[in-house]
C-alpha atoms as a PDB file:
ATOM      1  CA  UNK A   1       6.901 -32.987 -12.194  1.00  0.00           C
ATOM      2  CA  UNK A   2       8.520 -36.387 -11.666  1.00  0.00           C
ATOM      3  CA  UNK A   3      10.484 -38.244  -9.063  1.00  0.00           C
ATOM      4  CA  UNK A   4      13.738 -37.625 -11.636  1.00  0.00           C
ATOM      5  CA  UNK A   5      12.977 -34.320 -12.021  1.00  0.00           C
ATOM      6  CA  UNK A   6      13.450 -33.868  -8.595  1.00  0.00           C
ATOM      7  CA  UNK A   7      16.481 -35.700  -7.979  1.00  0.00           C
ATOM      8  CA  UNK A   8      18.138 -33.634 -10.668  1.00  0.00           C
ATOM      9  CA  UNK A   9      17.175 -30.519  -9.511  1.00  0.00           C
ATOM     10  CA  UNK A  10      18.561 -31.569  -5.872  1.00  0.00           C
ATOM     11  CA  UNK A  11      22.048 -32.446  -7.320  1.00  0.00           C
ATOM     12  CA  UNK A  12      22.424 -35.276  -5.148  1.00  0.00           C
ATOM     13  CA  UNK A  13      26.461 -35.214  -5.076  1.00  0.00           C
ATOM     14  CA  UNK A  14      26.742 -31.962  -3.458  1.00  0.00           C
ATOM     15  CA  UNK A  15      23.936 -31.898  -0.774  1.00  0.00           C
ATOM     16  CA  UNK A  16      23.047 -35.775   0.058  1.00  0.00           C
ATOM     17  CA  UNK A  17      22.300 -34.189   3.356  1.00  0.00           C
ATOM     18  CA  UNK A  18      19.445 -32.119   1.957  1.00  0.00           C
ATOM     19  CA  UNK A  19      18.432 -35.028  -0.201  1.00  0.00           C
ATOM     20  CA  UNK A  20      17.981 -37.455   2.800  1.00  0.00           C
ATOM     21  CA  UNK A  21      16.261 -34.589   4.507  1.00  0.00           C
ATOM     22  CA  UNK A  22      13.755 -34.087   1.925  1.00  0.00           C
ATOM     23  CA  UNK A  23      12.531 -37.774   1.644  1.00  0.00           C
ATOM     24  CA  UNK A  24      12.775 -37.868   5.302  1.00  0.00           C
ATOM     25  CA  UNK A  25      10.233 -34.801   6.340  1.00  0.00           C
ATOM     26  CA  UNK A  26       7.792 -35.570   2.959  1.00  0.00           C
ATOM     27  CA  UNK A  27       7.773 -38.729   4.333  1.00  0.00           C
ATOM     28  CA  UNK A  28       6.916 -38.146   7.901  1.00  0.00           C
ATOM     29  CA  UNK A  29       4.383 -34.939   6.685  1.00  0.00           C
ATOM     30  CA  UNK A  30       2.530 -37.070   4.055  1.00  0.00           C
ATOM     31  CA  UNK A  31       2.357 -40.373   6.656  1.00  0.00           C
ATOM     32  CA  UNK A  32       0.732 -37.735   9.344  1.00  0.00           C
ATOM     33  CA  UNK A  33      -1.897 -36.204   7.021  1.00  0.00           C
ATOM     34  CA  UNK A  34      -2.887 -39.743   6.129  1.00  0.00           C
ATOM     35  CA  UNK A  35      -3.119 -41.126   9.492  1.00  0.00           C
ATOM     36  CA  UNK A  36      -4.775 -37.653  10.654  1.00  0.00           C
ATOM     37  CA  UNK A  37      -6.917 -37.988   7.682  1.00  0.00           C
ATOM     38  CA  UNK A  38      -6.351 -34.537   6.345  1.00  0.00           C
ATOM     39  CA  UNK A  39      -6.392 -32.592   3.322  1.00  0.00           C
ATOM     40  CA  UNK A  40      -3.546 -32.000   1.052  1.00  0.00           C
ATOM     41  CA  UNK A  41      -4.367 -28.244   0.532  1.00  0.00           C
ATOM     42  CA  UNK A  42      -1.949 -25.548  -0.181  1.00  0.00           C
ATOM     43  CA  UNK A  43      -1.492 -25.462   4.017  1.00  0.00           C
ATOM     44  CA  UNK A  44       0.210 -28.697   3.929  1.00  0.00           C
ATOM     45  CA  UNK A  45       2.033 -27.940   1.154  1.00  0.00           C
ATOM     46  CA  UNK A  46       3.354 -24.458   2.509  1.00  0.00           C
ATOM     47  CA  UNK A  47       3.788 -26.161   5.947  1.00  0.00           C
ATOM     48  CA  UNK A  48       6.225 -28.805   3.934  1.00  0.00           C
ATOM     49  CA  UNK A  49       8.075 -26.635   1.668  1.00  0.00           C
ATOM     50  CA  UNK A  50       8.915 -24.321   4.774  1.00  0.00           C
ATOM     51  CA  UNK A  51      10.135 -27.043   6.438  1.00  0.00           C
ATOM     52  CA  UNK A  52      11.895 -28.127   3.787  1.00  0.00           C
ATOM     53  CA  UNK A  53      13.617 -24.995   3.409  1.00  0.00           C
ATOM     54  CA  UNK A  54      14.007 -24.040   6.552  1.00  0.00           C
ATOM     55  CA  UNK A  55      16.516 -27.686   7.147  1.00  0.00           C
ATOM     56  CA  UNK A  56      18.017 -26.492   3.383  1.00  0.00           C
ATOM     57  CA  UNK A  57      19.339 -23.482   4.594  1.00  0.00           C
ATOM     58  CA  UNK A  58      20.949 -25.305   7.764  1.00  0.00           C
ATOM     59  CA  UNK A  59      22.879 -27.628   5.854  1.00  0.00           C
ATOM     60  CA  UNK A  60      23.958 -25.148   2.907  1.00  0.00           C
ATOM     61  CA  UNK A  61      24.314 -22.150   5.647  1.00  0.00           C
ATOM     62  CA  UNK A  62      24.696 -22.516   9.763  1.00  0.00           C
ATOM     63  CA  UNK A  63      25.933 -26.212   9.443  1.00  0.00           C
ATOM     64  CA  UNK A  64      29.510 -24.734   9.095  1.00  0.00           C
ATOM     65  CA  UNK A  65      28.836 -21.321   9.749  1.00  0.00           C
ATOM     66  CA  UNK A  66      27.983 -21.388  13.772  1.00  0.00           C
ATOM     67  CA  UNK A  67      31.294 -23.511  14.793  1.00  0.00           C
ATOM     68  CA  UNK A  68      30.681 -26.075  17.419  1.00  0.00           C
ATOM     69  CA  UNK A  69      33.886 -27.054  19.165  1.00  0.00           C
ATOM     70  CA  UNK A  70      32.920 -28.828  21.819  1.00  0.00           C
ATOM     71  CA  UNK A  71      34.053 -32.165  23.201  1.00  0.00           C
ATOM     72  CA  UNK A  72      31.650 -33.446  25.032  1.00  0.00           C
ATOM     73  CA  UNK A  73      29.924 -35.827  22.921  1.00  0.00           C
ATOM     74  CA  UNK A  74      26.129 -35.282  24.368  1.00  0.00           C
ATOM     75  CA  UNK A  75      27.206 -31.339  24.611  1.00  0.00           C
ATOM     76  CA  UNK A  76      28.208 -31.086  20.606  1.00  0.00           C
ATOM     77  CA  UNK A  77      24.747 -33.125  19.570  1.00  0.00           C
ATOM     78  CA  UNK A  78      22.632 -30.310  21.889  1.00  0.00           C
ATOM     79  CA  UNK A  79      24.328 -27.862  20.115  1.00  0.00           C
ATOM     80  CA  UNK A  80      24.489 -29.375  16.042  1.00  0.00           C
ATOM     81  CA  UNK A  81      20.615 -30.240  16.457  1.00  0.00           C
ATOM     82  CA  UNK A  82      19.566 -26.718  18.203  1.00  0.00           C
ATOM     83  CA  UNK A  83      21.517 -25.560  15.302  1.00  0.00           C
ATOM     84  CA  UNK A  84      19.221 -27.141  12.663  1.00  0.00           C
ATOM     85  CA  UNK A  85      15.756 -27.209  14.893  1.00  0.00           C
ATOM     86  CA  UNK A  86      16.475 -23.404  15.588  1.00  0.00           C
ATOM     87  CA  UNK A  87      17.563 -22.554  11.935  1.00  0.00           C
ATOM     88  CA  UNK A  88      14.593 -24.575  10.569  1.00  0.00           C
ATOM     89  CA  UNK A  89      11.892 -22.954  12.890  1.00  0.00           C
ATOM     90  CA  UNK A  90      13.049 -19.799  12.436  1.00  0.00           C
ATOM     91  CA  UNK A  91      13.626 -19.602   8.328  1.00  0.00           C
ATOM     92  CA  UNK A  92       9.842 -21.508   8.439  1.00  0.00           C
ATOM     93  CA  UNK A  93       8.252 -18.459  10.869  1.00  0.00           C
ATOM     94  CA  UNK A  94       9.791 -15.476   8.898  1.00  0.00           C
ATOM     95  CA  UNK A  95       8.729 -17.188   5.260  1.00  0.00           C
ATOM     96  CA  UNK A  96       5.202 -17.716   7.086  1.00  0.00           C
ATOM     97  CA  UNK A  97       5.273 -14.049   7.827  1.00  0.00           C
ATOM     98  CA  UNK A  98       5.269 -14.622  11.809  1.00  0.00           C
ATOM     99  CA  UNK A  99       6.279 -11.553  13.788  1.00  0.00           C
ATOM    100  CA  UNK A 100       9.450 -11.790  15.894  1.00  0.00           C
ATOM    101  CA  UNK A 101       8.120 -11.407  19.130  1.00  0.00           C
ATOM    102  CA  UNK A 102       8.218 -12.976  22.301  1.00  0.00           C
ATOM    103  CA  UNK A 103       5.916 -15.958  21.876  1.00  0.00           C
ATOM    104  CA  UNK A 104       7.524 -16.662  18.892  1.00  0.00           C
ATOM    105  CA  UNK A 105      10.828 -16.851  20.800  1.00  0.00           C
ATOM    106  CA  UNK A 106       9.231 -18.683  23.291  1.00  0.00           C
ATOM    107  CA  UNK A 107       7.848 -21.249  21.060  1.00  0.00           C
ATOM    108  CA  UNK A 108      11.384 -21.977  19.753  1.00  0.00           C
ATOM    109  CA  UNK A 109      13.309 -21.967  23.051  1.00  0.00           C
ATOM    110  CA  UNK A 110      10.639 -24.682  24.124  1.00  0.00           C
ATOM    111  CA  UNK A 111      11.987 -26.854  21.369  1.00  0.00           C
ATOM    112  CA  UNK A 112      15.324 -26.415  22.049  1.00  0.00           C
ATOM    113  CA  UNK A 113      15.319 -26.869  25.409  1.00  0.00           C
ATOM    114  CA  UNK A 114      13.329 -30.165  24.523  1.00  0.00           C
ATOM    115  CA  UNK A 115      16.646 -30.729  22.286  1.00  0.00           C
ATOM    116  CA  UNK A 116      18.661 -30.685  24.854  1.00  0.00           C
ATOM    117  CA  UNK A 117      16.905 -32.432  28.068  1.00  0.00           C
ATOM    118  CA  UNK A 118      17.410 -35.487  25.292  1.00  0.00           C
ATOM    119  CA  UNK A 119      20.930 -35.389  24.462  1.00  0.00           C
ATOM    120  CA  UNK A 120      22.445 -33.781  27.087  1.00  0.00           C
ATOM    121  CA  UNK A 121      20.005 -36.131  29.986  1.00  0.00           C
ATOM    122  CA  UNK A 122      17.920 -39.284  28.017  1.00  0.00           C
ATOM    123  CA  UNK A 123      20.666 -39.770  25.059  1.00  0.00           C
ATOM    124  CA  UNK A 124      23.569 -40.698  27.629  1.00  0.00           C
ATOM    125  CA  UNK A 125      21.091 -43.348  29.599  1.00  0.00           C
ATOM    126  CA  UNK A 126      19.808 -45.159  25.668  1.00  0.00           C
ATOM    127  CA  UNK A 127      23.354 -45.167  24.656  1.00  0.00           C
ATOM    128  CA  UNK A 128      25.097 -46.669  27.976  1.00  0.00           C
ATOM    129  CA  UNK A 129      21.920 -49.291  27.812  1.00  0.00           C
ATOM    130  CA  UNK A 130      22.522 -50.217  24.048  1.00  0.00           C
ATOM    131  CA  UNK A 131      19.231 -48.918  22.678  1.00  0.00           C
ATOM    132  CA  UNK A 132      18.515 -49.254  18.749  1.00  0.00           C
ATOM    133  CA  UNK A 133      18.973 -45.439  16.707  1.00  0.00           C
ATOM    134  CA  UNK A 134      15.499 -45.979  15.186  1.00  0.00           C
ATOM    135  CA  UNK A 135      14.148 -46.019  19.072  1.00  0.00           C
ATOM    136  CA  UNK A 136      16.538 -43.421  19.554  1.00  0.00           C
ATOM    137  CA  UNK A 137      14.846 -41.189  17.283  1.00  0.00           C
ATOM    138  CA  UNK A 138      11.299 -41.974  18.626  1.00  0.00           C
ATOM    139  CA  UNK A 139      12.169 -40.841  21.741  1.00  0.00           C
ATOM    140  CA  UNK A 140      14.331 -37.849  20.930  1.00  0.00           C
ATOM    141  CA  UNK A 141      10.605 -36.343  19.062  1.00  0.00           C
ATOM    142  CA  UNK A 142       8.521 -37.896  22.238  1.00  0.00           C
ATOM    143  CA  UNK A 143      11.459 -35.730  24.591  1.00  0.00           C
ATOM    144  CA  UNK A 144      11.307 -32.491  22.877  1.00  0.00           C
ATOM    145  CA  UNK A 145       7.332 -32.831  22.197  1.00  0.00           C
ATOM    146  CA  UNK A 146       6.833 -33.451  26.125  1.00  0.00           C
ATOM    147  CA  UNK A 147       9.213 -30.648  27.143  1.00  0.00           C
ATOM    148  CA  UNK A 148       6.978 -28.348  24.841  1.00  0.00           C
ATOM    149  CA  UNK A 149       4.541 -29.096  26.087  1.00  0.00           C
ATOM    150  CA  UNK A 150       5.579 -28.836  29.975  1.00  0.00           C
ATOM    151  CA  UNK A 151       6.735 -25.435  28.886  1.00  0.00           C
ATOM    152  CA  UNK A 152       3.711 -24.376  27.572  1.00  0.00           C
ATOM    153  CA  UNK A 153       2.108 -25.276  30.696  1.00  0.00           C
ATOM    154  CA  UNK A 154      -0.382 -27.234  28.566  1.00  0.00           C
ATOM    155  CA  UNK A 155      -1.675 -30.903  29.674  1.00  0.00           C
ATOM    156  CA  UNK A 156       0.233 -33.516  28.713  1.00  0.00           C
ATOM    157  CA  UNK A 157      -1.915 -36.960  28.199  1.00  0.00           C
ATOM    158  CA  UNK A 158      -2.368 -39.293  25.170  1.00  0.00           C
ATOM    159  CA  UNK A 159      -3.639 -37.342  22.877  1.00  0.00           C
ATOM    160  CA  UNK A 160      -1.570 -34.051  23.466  1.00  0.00           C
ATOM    161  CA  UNK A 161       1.195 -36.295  21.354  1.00  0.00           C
ATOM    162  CA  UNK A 162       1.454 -36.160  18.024  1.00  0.00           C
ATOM    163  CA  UNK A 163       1.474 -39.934  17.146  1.00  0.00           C
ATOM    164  CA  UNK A 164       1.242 -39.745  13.751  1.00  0.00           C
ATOM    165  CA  UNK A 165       4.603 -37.948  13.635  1.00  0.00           C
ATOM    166  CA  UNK A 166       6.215 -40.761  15.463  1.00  0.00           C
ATOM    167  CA  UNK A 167       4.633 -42.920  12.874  1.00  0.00           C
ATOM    168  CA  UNK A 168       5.635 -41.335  10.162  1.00  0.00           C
ATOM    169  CA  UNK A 169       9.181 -41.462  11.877  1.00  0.00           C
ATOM    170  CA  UNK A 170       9.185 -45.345  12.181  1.00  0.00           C
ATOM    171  CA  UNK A 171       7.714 -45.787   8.938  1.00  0.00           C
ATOM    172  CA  UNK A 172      10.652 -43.455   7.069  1.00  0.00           C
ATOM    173  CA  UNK A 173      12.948 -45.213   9.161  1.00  0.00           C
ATOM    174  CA  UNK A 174      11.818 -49.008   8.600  1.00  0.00           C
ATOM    175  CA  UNK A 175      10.768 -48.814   4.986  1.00  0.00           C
ATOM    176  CA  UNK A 176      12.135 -45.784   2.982  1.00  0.00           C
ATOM    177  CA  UNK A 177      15.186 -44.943   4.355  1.00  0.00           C
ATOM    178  CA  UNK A 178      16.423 -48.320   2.411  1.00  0.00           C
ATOM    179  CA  UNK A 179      15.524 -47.390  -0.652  1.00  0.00           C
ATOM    180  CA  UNK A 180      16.927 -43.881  -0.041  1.00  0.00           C
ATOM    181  CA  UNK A 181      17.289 -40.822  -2.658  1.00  0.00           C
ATOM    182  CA  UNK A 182      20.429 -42.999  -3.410  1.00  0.00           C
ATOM    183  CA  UNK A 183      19.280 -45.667  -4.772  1.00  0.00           C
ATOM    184  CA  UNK A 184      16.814 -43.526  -6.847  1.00  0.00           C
ATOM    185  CA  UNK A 185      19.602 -41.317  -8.055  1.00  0.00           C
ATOM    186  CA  UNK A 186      21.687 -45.235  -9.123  1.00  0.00           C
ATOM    187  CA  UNK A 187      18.743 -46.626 -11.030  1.00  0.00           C
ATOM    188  CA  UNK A 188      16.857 -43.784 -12.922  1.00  0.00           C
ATOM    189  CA  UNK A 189      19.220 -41.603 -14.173  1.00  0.00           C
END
């Protein structure tokens, strides 16, 4: 299968959001396993494809379906992106089989109270001091991989960070996001 085939299955008119997603998270999964210098096995490819769907089924599904009224700027953003984290982790957990239990709870509330010591503490100070959405990004993943960590009471030093992730982040963000599913979808149909 082919880039095109891809982008046509996608209809890129009525879910650009998915679209952008997609590129986004192959980008950042395929950037890690290089840098980690692992295998592209079926693991990685379940592990992608679950996250894949998992973010699918919040835009198509809880996007519009959990309403999020709120005015408070930092307040809303907790909320819309605890919405997709949450949605994501748990549509990836049940298609992996994981039991419902407690430390799978546990393992999403770490993440989305990670989430939310960004936006609703660390977003307010980068956007009142100017700071660049690309750094913005870096440390919204470097936030909510700390906090998981804290919460998991594990040790939190150099290596306990996923770097490659963040990589992979600046790397979709520099480089690919400018020649986005767009501009695929424009020049090889």
């Amino acid at each position: 299968m082919n880039i095109m085939n891809i982008m046509n299955i996608m209809n890129m008119e009525a879910h650009p959001d998915i679209s952008k997603m997609l590129l986004n998270i192959t980008t950042r999964h395929v950037i890690s396993k290089v840098i980690a210098k692992g295998q592209f096995d079926d693991k990685f490819v379940n592990n992608l494809l679950t996250t894949c769907v998992g973010f699918a089924v919040y835009f198509i599904f809880t996007k519009d379906l959990i309403p999020n009224n709120v005015e408070h700027k930092y307040m809303n953003n907790a909320i819309e992106t605890c919405k997709k984290f949450g949605t994501m982790m748990v549509v990836k957990g049940i298609l992996n089989g994981k039991k419902i239990d407690t430390s799978f709870i546990t393992s999403i509330s770490n993440t989305l109270i990670g989430v939310c010591v960004y936006h609703l503490i660390i977003e307010k100070y980068l956007d009142e001091n100017n700071f660049d959405k690309k750094i913005k990004e870096l440390l919204f993943f470097l936030t909510k991989d700390i906090a998981v960590l804290l919460l998991s009471n594990k040790n939190i030093d150099v290596n306990s960070i996923d770097t490659s992730n963040l990589i992979g982040i600046t790397i979709y963000n520099c480089l690919v996001q400018k020649y986005n599913v767009h501009y695929f979808h424009e020049n090889f149909n």
